[in-house]
Protein backbone atom coordinates (compact mmCIF):
# COMPACT_ATOMS: atom_id res chain seq x y z
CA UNK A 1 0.00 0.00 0.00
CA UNK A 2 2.99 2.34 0.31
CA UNK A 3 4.13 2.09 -2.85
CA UNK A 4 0.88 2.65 -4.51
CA UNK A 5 0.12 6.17 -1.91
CA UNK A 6 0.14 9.64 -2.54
CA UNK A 7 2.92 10.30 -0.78
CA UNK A 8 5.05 7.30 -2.00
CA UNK A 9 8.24 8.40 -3.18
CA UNK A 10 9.14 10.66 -0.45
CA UNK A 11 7.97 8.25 1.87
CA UNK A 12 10.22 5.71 0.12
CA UNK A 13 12.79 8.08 0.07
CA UNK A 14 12.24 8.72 3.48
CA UNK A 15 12.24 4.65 4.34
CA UNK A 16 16.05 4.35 2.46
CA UNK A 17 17.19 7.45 4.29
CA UNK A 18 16.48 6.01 8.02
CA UNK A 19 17.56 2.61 7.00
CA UNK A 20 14.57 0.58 7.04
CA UNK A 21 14.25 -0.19 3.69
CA UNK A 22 17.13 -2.57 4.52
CA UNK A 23 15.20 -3.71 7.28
CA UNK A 24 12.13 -4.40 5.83
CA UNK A 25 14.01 -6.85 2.50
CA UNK A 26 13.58 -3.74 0.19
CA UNK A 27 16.32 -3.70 -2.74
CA UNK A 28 19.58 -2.31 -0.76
CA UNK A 29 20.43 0.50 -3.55
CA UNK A 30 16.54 1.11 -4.81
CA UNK A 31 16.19 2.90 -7.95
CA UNK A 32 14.34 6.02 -6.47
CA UNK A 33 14.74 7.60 -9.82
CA UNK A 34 13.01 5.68 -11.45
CA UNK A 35 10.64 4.53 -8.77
CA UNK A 36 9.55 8.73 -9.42
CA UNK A 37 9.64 8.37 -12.96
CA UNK A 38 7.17 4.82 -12.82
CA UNK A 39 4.89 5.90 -9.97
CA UNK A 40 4.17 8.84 -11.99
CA UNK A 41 2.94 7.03 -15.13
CA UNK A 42 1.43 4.27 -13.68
CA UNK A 43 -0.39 6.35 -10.92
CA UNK A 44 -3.68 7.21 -13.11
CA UNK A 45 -4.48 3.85 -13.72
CA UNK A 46 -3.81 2.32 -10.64
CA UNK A 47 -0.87 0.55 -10.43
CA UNK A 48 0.18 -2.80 -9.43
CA UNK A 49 2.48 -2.73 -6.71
CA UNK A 50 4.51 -5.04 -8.24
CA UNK A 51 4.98 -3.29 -11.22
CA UNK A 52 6.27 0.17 -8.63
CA UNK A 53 8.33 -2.38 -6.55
CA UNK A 54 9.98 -3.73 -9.59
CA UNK A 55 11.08 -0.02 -10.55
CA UNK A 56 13.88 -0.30 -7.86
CA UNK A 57 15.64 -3.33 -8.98
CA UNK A 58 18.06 -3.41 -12.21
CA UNK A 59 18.04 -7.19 -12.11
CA UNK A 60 15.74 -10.64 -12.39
CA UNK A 61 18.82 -11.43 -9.55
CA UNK A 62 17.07 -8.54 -7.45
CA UNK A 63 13.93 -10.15 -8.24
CA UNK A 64 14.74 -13.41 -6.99
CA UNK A 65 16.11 -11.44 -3.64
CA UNK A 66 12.87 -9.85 -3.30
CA UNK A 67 11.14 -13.23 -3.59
CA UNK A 68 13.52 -14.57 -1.12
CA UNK A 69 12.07 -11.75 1.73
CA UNK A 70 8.45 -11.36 0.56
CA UNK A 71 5.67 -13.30 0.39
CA UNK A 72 4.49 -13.04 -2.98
CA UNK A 73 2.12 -14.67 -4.88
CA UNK A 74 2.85 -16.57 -8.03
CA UNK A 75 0.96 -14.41 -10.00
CA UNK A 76 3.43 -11.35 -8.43
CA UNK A 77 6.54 -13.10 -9.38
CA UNK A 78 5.94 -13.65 -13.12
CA UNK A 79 4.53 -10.06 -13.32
CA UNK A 80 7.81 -8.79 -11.85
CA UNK A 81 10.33 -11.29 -13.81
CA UNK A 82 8.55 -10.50 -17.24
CA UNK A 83 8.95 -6.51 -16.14
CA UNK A 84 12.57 -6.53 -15.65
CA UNK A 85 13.61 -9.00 -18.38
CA UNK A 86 11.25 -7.18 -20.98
CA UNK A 87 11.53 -3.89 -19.99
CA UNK A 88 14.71 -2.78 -22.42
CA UNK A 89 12.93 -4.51 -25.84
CA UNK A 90 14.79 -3.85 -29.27
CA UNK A 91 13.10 -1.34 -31.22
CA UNK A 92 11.19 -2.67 -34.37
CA UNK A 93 9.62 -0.44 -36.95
CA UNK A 94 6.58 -1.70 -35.69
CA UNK A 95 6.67 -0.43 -32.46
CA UNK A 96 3.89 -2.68 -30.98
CA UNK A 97 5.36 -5.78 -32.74
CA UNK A 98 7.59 -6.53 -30.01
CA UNK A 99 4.91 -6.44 -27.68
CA UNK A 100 3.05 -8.43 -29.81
CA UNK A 101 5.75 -11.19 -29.97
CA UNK A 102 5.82 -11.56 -26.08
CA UNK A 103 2.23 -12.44 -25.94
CA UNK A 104 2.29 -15.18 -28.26
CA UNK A 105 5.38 -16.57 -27.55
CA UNK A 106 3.80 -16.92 -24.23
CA UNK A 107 2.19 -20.12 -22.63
CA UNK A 108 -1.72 -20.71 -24.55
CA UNK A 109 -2.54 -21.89 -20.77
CA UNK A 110 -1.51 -18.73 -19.66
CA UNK A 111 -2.53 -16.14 -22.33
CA UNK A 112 -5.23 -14.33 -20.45
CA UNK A 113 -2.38 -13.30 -17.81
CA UNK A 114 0.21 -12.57 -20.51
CA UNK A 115 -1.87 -10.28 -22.36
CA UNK A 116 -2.54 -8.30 -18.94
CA UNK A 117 1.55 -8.65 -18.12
CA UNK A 118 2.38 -7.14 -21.60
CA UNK A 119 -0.40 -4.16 -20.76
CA UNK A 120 1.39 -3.93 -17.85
CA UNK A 121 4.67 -3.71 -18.99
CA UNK A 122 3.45 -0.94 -21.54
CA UNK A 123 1.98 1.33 -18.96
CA UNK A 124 5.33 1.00 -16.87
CA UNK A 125 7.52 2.22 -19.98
CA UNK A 126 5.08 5.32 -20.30
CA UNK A 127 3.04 3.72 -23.62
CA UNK A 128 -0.77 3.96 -22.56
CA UNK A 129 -1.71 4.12 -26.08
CA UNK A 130 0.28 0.84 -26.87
CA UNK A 131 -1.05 -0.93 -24.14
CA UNK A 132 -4.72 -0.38 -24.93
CA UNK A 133 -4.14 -1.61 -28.48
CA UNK A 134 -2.35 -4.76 -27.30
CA UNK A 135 -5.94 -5.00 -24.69
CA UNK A 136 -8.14 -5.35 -28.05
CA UNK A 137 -5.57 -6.97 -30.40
CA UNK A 138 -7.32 -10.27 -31.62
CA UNK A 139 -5.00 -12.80 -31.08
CA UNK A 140 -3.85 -14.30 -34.89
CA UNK A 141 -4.54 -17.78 -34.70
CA UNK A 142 -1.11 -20.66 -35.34
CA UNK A 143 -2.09 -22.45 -38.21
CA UNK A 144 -0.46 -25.42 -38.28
CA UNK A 145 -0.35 -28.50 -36.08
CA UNK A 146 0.96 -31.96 -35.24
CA UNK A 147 -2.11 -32.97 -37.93
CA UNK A 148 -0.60 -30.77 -40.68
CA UNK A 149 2.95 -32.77 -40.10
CA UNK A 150 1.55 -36.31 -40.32
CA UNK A 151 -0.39 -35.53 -43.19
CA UNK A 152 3.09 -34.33 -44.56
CA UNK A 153 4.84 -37.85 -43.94
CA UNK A 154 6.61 -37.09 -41.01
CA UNK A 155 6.14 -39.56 -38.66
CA UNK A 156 5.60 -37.97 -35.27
CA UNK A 157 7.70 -37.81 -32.02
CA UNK A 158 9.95 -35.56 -30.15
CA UNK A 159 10.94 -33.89 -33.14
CA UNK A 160 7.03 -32.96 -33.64
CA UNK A 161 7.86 -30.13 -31.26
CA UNK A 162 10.62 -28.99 -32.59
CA UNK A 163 9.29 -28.36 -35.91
CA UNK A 164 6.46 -26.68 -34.57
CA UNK A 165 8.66 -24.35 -32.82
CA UNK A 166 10.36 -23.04 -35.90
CA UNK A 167 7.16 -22.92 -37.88
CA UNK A 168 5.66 -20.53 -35.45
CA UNK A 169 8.84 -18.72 -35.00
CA UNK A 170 9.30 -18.11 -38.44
CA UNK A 171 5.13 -17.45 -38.37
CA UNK A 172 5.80 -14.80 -36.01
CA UNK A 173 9.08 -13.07 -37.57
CA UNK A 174 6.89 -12.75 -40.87
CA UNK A 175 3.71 -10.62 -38.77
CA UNK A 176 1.75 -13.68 -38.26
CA UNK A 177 1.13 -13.44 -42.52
CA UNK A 178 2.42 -16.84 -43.82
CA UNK A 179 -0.97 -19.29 -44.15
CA UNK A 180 -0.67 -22.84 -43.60
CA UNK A 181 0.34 -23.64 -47.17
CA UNK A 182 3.14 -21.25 -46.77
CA UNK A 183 4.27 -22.93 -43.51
CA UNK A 184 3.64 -26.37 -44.55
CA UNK A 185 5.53 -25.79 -48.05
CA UNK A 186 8.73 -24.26 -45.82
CA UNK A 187 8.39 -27.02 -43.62
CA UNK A 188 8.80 -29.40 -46.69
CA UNK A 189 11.84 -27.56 -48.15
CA UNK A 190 13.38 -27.39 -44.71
CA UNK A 191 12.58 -30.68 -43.00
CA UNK A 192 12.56 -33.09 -46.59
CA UNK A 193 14.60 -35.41 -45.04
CA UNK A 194 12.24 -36.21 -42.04
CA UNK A 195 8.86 -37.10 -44.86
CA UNK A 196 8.90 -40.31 -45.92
């Protein structure tokens, strides 16, 4: 509740000053300047306290020391892992495409959460506008599976996977465009000695 108050960063301030940030399992050298600069963007929308607490790390090894003195819940630490290892993204031309990429690289159990960590992640680097588009993007659809490989003559087993991997990789580095003739016609140039 600190984090998220009016008063927050002096109070935080105030908390490293005295020493009981220390006390307390906070990050020992806290990012206060950026803890300003992300409590001010997030603070219209209310924030998730994990996404201000995060702010004072520079590390997922800061993370995991964070983890080690709070009780968080699991929810919490994949919210404040995906912040810090996603918050310095390479810049595309495509500016949401990046964003894009993160969500469906990400777990289909756990898509629902993904899509809310990305949103997340947008309003912490100061994109409100990016975020709300990545809200309503309808999520392109993979359109090849383990199906589309037998009917191709591979025979299936652990390598099923690994094909699949590199379809949709190569589905995603070409903006979700290639249809499943595309893929399936790649996967027969690139895989011709696995059909029999």
């Amino acid at each position: 509740q600190i984090l998220c108050g009016n008063f927050a960063p002096s109070l935080l301030a105030l908390m490293y000053r005295l020493g009981v940030a220390d006390c307390i399992g906070m990050p020992r050298d806290g990012n206060l300047e950026e803890f300003d600069i992300v409590w001010k963007r997030l603070r219209p929308s209310c924030p998730k306290p994990m996404s201000l607490l995060v702010s004072l790390v520079s590390s997922t090894d800061d993370v995991y020391q964070l983890l080690h003195h709070w009780k968080l819940s699991n929810i919490e630490r994949r919210l404040g892992l995906f912040l810090v290892s996603n918050r310095e993204l390479k810049h595309h031309s495509n500016p949401l495409k990046p964003y894009q990429d993160l969500f469906i690289r990400s777990q289909p159990e756990r898509r629902v959460e993904s899509r809310e960590n990305v949103v997340e992640l947008l309003r912490y680097l100061g994109r409100p506008e990016m975020a709300e588009k990545i809200k309503t993007w309808p999520e392109p659809k993979f359109p090849v599976g383990g199906g589309d490989l037998k009917s191709l003559g591979i025979k299936p087993g652990p390598i099923f996977k690994k094909i699949l991997e590199e379809l949709k990789e190569r589905w995603i580095e070409l903006n979700f465009q290639p249809s499943r003739e595309d893929l399936l016609q790649f996967c027969k140039d690139r895989f011709s000695d696995l059909i029999v």
